[in-house]
Protein backbone atom coordinates (compact mmCIF):
# COMPACT_ATOMS: atom_id res chain seq x y z
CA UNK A 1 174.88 68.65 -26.76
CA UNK A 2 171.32 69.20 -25.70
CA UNK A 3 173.07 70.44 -22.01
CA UNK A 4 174.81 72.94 -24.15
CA UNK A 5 171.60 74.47 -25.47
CA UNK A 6 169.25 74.67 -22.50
CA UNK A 7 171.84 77.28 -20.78
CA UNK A 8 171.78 79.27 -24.38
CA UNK A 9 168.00 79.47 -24.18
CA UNK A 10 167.83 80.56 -20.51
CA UNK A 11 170.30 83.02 -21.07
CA UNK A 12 168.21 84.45 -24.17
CA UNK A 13 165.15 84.09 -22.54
CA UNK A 14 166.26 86.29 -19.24
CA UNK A 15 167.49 88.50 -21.84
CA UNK A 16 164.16 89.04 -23.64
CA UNK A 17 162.20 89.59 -19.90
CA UNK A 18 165.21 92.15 -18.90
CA UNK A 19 162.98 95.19 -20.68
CA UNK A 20 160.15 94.24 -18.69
CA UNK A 21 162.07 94.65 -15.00
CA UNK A 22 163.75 97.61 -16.19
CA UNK A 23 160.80 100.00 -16.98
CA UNK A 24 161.78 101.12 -13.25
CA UNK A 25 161.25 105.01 -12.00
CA UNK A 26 162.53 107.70 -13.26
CA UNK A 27 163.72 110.59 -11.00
CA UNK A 28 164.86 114.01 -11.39
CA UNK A 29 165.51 116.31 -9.10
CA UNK A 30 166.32 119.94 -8.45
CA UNK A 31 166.95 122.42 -5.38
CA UNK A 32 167.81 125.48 -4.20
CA UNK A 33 170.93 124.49 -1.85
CA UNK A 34 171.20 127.67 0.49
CA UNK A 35 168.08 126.69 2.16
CA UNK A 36 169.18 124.76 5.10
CA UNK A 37 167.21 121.26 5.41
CA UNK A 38 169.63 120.72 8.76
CA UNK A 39 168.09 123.39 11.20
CA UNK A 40 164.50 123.30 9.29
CA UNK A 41 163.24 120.39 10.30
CA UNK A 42 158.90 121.00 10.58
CA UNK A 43 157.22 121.11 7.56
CA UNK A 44 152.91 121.20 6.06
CA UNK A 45 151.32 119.95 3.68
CA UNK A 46 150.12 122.51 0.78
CA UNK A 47 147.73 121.95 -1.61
CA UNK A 48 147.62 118.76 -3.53
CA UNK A 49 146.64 117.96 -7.12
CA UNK A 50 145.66 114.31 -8.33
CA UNK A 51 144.00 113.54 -11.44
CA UNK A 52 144.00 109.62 -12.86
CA UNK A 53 141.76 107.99 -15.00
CA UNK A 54 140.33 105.78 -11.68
CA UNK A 55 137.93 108.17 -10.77
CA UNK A 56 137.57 110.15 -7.66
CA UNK A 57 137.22 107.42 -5.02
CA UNK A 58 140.61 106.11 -6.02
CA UNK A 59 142.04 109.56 -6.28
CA UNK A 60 141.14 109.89 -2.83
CA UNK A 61 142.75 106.54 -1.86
CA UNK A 62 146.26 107.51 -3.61
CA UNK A 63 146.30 110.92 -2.14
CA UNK A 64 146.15 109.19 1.44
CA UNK A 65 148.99 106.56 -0.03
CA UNK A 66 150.81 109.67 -1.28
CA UNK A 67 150.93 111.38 1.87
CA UNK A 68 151.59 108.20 4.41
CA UNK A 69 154.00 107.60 2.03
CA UNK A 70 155.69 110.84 2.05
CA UNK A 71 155.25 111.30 6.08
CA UNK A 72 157.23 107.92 6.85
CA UNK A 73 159.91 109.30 4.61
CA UNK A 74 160.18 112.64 5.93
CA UNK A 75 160.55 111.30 9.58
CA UNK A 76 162.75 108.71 8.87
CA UNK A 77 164.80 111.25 7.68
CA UNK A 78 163.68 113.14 11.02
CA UNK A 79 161.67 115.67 9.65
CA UNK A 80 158.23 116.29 11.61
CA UNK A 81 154.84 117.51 10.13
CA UNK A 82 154.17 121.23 12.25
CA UNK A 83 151.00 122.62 10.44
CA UNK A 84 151.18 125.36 12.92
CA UNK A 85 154.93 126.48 12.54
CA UNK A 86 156.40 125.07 9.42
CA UNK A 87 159.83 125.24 8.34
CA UNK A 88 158.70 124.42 4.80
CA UNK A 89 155.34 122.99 2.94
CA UNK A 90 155.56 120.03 0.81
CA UNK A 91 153.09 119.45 -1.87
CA UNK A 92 152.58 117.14 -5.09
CA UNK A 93 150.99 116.50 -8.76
CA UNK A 94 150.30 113.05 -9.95
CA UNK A 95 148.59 111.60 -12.50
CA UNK A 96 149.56 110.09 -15.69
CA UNK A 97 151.71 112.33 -17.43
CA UNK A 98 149.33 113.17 -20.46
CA UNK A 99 146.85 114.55 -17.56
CA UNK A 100 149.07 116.06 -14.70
CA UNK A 101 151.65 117.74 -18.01
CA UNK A 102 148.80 120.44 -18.01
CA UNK A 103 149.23 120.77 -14.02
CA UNK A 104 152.59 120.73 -13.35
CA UNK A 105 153.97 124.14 -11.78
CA UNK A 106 150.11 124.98 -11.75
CA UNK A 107 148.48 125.20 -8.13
CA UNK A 108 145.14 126.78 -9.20
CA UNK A 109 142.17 124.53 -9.73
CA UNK A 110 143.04 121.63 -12.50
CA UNK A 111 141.13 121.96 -15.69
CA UNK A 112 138.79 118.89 -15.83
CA UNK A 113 140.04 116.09 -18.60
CA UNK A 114 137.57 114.30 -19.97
CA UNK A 115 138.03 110.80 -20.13
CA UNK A 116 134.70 109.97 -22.15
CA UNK A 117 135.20 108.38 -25.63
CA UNK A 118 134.06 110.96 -28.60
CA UNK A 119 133.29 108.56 -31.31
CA UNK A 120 133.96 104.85 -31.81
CA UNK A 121 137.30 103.00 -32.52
CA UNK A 122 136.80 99.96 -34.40
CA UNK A 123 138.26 96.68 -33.47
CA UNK A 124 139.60 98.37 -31.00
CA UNK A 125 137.79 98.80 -27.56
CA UNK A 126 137.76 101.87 -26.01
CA UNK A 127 138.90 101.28 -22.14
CA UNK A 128 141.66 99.23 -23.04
CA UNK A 129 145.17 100.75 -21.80
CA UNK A 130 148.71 99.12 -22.98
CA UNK A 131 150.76 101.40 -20.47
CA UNK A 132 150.68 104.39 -18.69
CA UNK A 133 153.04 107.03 -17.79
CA UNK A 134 152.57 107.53 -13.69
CA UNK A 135 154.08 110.87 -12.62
CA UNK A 136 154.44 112.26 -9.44
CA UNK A 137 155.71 115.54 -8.53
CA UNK A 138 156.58 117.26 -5.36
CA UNK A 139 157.68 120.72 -4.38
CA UNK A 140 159.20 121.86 -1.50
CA UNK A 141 158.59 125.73 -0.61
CA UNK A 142 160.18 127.27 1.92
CA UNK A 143 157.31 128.61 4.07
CA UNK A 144 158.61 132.28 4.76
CA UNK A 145 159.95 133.22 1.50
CA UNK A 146 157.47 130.84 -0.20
CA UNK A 147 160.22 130.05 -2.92
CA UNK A 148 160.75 126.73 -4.23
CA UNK A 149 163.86 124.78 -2.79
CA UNK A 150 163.54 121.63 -3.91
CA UNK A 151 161.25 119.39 -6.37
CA UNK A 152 161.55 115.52 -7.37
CA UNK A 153 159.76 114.81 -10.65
CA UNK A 154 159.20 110.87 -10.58
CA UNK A 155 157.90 108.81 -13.73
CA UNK A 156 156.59 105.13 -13.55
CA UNK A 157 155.50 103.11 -16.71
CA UNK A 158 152.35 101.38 -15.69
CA UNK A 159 151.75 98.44 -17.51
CA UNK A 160 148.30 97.70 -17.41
CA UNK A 161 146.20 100.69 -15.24
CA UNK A 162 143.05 99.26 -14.98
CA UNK A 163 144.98 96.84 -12.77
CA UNK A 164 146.76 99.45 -10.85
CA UNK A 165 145.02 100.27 -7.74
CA UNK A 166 145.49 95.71 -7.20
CA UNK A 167 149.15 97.02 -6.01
CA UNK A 168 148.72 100.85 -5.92
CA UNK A 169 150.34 101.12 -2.07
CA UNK A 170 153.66 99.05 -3.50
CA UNK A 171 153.48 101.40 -7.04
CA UNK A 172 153.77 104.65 -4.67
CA UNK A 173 156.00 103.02 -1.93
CA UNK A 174 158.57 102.53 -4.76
CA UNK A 175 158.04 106.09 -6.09
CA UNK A 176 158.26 107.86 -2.86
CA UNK A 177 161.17 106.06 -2.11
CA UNK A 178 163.07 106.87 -4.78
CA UNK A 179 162.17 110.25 -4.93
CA UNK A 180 162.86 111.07 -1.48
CA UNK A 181 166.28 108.81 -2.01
CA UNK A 182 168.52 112.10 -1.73
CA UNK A 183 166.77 113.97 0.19
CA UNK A 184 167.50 116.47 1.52
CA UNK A 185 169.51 117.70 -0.74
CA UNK A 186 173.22 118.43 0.51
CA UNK A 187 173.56 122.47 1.85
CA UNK A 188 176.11 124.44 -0.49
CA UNK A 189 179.25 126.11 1.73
């Protein structure tokens, strides 16, 4: 009888963990499909926006991710970066989603978030994080009408941030990926 049981508790225990694997990426996506992503093929990088609660250091070191990221993407898909004669630009927001919300479809200068406690919690202290909400989004503009034609908004639930640069390259690897999954989007006829 005890066989019986050990297979019950497996099978309850996998189903207790199954929350944990499945707070996977989210990813939406939009475009405008009479731009034609088969004959534009060179694109530039606009201006980026990156705000997290690492400080500016590691902003720096995710941007870089962000981009190598997003270049290995783009010409695997053979799309080549032309800052000289682009086809399109490309450009993101990320952050966690209670900081880059106030961003998003904003490309002037970020107002600054303060991350500095205001009074004391107690029993509670004040740089602990349970999860976070990473968001990334890019927009693709076409570079002579400078209209958007395509943008992938991609959400990751960060379990413990103050961890998060440990495996940071994997984190965006993941999100770029999926993002970029369908892209580019299919042409309309």
């Amino acid at each position: 009888m005890r066989s019986f049981k050990f297979p019950r508790v497996r099978f309850v225990v996998v189903l207790l963990l199954l929350p944990l694997f499945a707070a996977a990426q989210k990813v939406t996506t939009t475009s405008d499909t009479s731009f034609n992503f088969q004959t534009a093929k060179r694109y530039a990088w606009g201006k980026n926006h990156i705000i997290t609660r690492q400080g500016r250091a590691n902003d720096a070191l995710i941007d870089k991710e962000i981009v190598r990221q997003v270049n290995r993407a783009l010409a695997a898909k053979g799309f080549t970066e032309d800052p000289a004669n682009p086809d399109f630009y490309i450009s993101y927001e990320a952050g966690a989603s209670d900081l880059s919300v106030q961003m998003e479809g904003e490309y002037a200068d970020p107002k600054t978030a303060s991350t500095a406690a205001t009074s004391p919690i107690y029993g509670i202290p004040q740089n602990v994080w349970y999860s976070v909400d990473g968001h990334i989004t890019f927009q693709v503009v076409n570079a002579k009408s400078n209209e958007p034609v395509w943008k992938a908004v991609a959400t990751k639930k960060i379990r413990d941030p103050h961890k998060g640069m440990k495996d940071m390259p994997k984190q965006i690897e993941q999100m770029v990926s999926k993002a970029f999954k369908k892209f580019p989007p299919p042409q309309a006829r």
